[in-house]
Each structure stands twice: as structure tokens, then as C-alpha cells.
PDB file of N, CA and C in Angstrom:
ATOM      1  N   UNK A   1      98.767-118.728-109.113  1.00  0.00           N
ATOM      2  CA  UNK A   1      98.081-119.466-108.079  1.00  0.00           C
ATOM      3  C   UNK A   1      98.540-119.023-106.697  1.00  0.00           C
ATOM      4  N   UNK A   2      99.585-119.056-106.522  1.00  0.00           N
ATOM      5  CA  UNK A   2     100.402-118.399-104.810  1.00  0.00           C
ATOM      6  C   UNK A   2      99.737-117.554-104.487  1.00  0.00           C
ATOM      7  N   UNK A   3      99.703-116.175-105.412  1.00  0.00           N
ATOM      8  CA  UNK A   3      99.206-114.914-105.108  1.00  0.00           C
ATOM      9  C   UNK A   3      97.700-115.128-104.752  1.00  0.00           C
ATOM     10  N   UNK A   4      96.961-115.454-105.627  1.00  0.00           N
ATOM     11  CA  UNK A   4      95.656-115.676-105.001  1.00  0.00           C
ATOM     12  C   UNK A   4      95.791-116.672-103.859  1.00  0.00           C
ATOM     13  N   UNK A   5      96.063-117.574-103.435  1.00  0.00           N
ATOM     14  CA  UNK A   5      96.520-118.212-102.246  1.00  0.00           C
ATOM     15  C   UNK A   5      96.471-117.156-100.832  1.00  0.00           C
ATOM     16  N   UNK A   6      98.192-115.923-101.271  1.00  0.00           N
ATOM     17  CA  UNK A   6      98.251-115.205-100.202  1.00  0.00           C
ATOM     18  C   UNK A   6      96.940-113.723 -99.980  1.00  0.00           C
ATOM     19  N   UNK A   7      96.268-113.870-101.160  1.00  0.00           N
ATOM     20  CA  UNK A   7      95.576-112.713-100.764  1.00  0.00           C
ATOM     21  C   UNK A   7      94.078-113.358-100.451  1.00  0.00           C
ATOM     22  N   UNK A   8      93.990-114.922-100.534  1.00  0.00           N
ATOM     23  CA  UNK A   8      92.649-115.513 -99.718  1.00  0.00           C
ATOM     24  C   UNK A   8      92.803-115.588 -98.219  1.00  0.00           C
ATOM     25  N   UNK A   9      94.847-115.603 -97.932  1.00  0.00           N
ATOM     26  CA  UNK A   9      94.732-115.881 -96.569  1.00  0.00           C
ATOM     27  C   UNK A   9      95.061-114.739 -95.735  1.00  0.00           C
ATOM     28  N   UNK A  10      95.451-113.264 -96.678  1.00  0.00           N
ATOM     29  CA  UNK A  10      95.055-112.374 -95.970  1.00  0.00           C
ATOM     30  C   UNK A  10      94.004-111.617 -95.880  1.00  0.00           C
ATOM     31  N   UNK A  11      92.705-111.873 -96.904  1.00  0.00           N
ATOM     32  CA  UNK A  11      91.556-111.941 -96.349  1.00  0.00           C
ATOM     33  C   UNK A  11      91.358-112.602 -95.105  1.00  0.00           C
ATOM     34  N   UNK A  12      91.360-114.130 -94.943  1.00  0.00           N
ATOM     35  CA  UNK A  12      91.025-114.437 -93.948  1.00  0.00           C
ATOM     36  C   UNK A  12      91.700-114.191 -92.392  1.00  0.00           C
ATOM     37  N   UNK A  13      92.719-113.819 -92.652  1.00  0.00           N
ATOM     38  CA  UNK A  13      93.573-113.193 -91.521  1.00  0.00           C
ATOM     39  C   UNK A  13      92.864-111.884 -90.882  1.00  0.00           C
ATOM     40  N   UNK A  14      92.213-111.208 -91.723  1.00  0.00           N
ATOM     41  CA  UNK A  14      91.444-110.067 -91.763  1.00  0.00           C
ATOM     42  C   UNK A  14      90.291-109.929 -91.318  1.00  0.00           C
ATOM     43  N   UNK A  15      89.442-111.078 -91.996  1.00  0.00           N
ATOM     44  CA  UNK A  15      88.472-111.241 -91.148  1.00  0.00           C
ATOM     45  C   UNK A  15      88.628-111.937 -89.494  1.00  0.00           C
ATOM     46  N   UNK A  16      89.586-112.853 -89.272  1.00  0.00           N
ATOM     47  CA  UNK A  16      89.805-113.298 -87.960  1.00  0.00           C
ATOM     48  C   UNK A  16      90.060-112.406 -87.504  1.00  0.00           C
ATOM     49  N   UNK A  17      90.801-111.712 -87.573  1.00  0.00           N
ATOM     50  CA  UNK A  17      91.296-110.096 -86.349  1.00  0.00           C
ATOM     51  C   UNK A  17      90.093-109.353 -86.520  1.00  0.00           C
ATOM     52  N   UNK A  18      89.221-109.453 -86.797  1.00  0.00           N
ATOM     53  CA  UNK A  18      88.363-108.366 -86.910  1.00  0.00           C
ATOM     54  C   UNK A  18      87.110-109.188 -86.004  1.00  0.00           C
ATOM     55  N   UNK A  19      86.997-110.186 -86.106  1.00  0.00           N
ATOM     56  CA  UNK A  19      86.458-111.261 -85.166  1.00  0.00           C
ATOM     57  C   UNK A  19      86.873-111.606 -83.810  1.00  0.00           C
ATOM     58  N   UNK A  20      87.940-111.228 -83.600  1.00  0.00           N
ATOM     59  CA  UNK A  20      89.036-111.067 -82.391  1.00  0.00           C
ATOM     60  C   UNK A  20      88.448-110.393 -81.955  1.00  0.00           C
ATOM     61  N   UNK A  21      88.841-108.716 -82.557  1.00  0.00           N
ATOM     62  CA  UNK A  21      88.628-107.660 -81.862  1.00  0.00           C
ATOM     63  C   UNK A  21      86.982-107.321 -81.438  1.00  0.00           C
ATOM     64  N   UNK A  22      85.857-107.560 -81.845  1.00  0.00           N
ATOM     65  CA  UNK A  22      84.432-107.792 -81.778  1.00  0.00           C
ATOM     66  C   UNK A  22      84.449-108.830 -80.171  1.00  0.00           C
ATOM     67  N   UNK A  23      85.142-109.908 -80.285  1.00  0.00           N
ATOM     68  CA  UNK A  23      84.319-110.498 -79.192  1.00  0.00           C
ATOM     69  C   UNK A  23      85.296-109.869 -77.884  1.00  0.00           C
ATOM     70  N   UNK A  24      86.833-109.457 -78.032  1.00  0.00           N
ATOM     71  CA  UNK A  24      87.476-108.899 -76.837  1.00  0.00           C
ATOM     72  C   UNK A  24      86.567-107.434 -76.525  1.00  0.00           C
ATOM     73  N   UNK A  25      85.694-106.560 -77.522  1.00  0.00           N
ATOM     74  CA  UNK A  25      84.868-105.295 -76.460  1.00  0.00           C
ATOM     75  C   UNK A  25      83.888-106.117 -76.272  1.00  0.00           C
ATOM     76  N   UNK A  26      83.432-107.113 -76.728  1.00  0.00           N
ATOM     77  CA  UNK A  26      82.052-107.577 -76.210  1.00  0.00           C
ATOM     78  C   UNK A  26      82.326-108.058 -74.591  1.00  0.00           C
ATOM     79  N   UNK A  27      83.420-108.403 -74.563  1.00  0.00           N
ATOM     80  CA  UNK A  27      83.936-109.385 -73.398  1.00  0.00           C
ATOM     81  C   UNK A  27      84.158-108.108 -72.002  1.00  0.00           C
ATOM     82  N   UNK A  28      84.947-107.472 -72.355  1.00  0.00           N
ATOM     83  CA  UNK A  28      84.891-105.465 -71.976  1.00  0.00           C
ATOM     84  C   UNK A  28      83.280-104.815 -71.423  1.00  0.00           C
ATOM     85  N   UNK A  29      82.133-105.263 -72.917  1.00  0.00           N
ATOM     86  CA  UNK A  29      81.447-104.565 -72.105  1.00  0.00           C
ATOM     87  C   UNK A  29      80.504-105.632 -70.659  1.00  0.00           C
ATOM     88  N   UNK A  30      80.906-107.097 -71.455  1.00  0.00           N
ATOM     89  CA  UNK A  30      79.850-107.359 -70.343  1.00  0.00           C
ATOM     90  C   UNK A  30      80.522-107.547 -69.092  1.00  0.00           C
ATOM     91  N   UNK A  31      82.283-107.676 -69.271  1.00  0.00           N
ATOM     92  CA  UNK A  31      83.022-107.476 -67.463  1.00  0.00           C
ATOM     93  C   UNK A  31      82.424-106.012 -67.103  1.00  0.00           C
ATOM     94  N   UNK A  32      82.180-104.803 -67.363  1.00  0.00           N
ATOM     95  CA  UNK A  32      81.432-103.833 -67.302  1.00  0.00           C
ATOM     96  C   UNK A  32      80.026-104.254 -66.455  1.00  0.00           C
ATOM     97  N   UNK A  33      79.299-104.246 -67.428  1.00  0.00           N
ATOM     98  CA  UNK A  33      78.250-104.296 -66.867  1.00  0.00           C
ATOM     99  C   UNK A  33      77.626-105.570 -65.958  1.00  0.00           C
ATOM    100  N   UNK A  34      78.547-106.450 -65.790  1.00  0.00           N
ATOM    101  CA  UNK A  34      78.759-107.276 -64.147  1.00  0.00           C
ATOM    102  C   UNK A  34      78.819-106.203 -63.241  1.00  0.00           C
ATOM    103  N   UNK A  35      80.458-105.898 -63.538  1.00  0.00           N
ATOM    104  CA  UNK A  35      80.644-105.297 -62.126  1.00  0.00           C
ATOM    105  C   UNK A  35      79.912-103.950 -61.554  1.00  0.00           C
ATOM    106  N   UNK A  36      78.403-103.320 -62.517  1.00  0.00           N
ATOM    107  CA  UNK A  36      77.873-101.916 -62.310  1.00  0.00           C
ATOM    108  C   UNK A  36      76.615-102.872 -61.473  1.00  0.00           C
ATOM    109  N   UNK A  37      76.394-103.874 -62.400  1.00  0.00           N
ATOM    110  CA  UNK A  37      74.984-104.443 -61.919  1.00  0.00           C
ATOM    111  C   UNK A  37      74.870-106.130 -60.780  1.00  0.00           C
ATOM    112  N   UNK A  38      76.062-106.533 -60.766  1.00  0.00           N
ATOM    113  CA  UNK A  38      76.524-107.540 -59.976  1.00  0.00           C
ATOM    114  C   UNK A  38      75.838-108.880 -59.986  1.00  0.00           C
ATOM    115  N   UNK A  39      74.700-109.173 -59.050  1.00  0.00           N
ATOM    116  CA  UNK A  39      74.014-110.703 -59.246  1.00  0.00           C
ATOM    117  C   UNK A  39      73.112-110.301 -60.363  1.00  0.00           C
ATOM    118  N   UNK A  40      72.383-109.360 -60.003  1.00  0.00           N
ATOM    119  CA  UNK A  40      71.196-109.166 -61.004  1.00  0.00           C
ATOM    120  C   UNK A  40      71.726-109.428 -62.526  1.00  0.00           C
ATOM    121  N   UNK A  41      72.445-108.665 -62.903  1.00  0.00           N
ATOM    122  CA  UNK A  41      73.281-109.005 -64.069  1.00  0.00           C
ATOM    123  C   UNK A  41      73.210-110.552 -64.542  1.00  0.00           C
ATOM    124  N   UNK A  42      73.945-111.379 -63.466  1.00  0.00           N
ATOM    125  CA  UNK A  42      74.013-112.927 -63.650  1.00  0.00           C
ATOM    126  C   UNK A  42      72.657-113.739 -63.836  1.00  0.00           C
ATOM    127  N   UNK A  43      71.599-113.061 -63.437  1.00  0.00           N
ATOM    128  CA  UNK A  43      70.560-113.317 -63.130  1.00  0.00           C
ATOM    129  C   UNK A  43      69.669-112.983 -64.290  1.00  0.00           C
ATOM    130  N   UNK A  44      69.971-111.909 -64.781  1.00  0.00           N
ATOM    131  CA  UNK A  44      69.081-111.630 -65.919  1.00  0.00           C
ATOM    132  C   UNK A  44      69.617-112.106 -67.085  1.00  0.00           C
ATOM    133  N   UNK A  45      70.836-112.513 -67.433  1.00  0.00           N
ATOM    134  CA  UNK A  45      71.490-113.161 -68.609  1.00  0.00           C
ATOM    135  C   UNK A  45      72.279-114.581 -69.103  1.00  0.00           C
ATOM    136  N   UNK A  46      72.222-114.748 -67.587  1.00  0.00           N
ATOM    137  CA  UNK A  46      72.758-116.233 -67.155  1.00  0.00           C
ATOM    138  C   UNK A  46      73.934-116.418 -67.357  1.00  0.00           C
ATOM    139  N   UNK A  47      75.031-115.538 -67.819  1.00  0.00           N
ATOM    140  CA  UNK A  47      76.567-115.215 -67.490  1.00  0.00           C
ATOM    141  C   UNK A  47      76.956-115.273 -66.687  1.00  0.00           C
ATOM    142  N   UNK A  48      77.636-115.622 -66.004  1.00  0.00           N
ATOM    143  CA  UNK A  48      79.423-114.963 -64.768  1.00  0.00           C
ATOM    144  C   UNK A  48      80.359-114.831 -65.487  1.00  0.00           C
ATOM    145  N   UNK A  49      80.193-113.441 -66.106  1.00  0.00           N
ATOM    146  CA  UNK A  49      81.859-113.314 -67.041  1.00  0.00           C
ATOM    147  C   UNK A  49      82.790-113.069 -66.290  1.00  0.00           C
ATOM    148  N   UNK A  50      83.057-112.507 -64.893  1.00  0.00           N
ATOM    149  CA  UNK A  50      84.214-112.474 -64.391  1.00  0.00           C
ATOM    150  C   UNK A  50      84.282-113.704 -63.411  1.00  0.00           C
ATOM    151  N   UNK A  51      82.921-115.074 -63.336  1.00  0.00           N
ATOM    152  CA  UNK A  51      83.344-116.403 -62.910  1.00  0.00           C
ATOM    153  C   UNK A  51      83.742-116.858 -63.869  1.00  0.00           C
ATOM    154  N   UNK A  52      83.708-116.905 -65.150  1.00  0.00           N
ATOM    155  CA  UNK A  52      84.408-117.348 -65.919  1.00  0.00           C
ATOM    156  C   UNK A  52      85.978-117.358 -65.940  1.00  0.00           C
ATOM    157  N   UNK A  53      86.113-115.724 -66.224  1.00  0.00           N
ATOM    158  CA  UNK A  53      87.387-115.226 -66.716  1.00  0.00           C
ATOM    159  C   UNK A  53      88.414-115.596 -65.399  1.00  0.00           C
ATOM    160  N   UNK A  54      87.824-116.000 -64.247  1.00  0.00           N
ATOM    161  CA  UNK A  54      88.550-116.094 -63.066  1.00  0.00           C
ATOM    162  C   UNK A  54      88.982-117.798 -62.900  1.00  0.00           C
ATOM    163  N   UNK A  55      87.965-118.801 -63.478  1.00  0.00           N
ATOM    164  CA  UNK A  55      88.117-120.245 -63.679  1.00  0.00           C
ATOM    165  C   UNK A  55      89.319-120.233 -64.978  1.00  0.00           C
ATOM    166  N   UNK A  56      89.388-118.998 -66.050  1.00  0.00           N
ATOM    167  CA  UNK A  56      90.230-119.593 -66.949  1.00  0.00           C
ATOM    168  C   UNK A  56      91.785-118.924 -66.381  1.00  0.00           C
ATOM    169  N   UNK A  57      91.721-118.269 -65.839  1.00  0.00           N
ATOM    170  CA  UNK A  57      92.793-117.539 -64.900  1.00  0.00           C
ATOM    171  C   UNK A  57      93.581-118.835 -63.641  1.00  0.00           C
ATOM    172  N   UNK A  58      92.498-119.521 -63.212  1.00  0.00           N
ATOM    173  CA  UNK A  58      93.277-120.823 -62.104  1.00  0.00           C
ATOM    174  C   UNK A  58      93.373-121.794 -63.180  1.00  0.00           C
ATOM    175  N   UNK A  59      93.045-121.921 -64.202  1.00  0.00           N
ATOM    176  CA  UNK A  59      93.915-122.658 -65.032  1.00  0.00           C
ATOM    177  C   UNK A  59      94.524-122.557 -65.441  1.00  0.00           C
ATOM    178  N   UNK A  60      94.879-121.426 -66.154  1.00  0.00           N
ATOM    179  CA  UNK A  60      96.587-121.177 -66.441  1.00  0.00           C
ATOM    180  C   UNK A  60      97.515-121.501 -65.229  1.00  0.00           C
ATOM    181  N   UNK A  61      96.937-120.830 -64.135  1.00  0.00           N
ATOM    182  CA  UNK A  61      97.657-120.705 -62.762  1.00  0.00           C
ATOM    183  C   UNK A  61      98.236-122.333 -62.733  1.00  0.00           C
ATOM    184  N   UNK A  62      96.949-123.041 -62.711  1.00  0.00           N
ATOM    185  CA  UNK A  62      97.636-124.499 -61.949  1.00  0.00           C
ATOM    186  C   UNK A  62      98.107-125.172 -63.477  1.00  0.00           C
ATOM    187  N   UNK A  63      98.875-125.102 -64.490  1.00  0.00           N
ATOM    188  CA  UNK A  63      99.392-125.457 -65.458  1.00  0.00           C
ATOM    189  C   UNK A  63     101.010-125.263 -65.276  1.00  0.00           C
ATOM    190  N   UNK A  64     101.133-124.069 -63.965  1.00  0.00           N
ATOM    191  CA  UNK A  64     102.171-124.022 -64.275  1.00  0.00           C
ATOM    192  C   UNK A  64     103.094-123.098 -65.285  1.00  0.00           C
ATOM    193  N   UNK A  65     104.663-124.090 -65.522  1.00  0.00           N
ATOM    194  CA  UNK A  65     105.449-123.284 -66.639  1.00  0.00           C
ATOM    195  C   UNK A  65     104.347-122.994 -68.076  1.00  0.00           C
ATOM    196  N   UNK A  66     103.748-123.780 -68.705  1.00  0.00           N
ATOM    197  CA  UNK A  66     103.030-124.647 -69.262  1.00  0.00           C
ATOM    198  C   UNK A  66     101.720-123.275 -69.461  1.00  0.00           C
ATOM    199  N   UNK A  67     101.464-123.184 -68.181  1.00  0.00           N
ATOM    200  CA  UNK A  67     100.148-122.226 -68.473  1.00  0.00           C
ATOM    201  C   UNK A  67     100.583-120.808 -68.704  1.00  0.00           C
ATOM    202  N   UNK A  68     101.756-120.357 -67.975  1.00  0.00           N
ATOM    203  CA  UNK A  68     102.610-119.282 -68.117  1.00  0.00           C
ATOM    204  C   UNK A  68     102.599-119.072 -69.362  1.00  0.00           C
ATOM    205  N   UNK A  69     103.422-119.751 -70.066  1.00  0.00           N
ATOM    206  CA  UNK A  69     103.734-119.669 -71.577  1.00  0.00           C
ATOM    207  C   UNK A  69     102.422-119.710 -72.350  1.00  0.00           C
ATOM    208  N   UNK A  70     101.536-120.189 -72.209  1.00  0.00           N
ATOM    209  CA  UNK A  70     100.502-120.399 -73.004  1.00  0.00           C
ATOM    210  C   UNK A  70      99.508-119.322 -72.482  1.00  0.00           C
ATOM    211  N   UNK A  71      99.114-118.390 -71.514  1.00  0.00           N
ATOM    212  CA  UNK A  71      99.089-117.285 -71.126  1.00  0.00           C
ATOM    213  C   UNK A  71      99.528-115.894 -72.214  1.00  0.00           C
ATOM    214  N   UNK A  72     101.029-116.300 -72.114  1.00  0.00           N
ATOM    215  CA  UNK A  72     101.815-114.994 -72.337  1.00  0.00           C
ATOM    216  C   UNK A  72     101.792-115.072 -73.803  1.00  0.00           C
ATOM    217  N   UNK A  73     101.491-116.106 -74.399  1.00  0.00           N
ATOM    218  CA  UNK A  73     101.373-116.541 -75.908  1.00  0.00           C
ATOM    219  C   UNK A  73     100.202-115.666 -76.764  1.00  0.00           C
ATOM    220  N   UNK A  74      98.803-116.299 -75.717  1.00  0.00           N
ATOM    221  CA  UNK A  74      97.427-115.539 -75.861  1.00  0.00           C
ATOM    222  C   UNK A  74      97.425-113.817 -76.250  1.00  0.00           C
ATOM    223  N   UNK A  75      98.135-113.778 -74.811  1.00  0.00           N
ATOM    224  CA  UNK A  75      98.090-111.944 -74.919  1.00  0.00           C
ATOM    225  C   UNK A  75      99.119-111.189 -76.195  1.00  0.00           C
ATOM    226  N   UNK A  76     100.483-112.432 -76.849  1.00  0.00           N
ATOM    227  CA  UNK A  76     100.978-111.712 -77.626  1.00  0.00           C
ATOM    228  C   UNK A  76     100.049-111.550 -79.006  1.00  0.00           C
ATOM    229  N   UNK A  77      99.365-112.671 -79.204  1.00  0.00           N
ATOM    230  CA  UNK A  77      98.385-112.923 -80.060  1.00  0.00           C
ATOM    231  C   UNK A  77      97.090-111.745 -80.690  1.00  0.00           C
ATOM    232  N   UNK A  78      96.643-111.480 -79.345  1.00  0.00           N
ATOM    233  CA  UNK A  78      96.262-110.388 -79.007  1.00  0.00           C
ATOM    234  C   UNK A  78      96.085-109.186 -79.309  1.00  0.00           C
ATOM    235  N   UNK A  79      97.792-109.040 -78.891  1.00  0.00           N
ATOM    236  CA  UNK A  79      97.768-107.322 -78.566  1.00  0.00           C
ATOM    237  C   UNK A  79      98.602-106.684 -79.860  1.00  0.00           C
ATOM    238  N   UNK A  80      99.365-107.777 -80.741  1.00  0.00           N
ATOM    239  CA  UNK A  80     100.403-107.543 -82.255  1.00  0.00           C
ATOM    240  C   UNK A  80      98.691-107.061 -83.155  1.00  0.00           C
ATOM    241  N   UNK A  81      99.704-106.357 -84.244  1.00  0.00           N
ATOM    242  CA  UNK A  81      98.760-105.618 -84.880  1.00  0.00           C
ATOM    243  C   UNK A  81      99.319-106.098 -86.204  1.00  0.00           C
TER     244      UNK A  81
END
């Protein structure tokens, strides 16, 4: 029973990182193609990905120690393989 246990949850570990990595280039291409195409961009898709990414950025900011850590947490999350 364990074993099938650990190899359902490294399937699913597998599929989450792989779900990770899909929406971080999606996120890549559309900060991209903001900054080539600017309002129009916002305009034709109804995004602000870098108003976004900049509102979740002053929230970490105004969190503090708190957002720091929970920041630096994200990116280790991230970037481990």
C-alpha cells in the first residue's frame, strides 16, 4: 500500500511541476508581448500582466518581514528541480 501511495504522489508531484512550469512561460510570454505591444495589448485581451505582477510585488513589499519570507519561499519553490 505505501508504495503505491508514494508513486500516486510522485505522479502527482509531476504533474504539478509540469503545471508550474506551463503557466511560469505563459506568464513570460504574455510580460513579452505587453511590453512589444503596450495598451493595445491590454486592450485587445483585457490583461495588465505587468499591472498585475506589480500589485502582487507591493504586496509582498507592504507585508513586510512576512512578505519577504513568503516572497523568497515562492521563488525557492520555483526554481528547485
Amino acid at each position: 500500500m505505501g508504495e503505491v501511495m508514494t508513486a500516486l504522489l510522485d505522479k502527482l508531484r509531476g504533474v504539478l511541476r509540469s503545471s508550474l512550469e506551463i503557466a511560469l512561460w505563459a506568464v513570460a510570454l504574455l510580460t513579452l508581448l505587453q511590453v512589444l505591444f503596450g495598451d493595445s495589448f491590454v486592450l485587445l485581451f483585457g490583461i495588465d500582466v505587468l499591472g498585475n505582477i506589480g500589485g502582487l510585488m507591493a504586496q509582498f513589499g507592504s507585508e513586510g518581514l512576512v512578505g519577504l519570507i513568503a516572497a523568497g519561499l515562492v521563488a525557492y519553490l520555483i526554481s528547485r528541480k
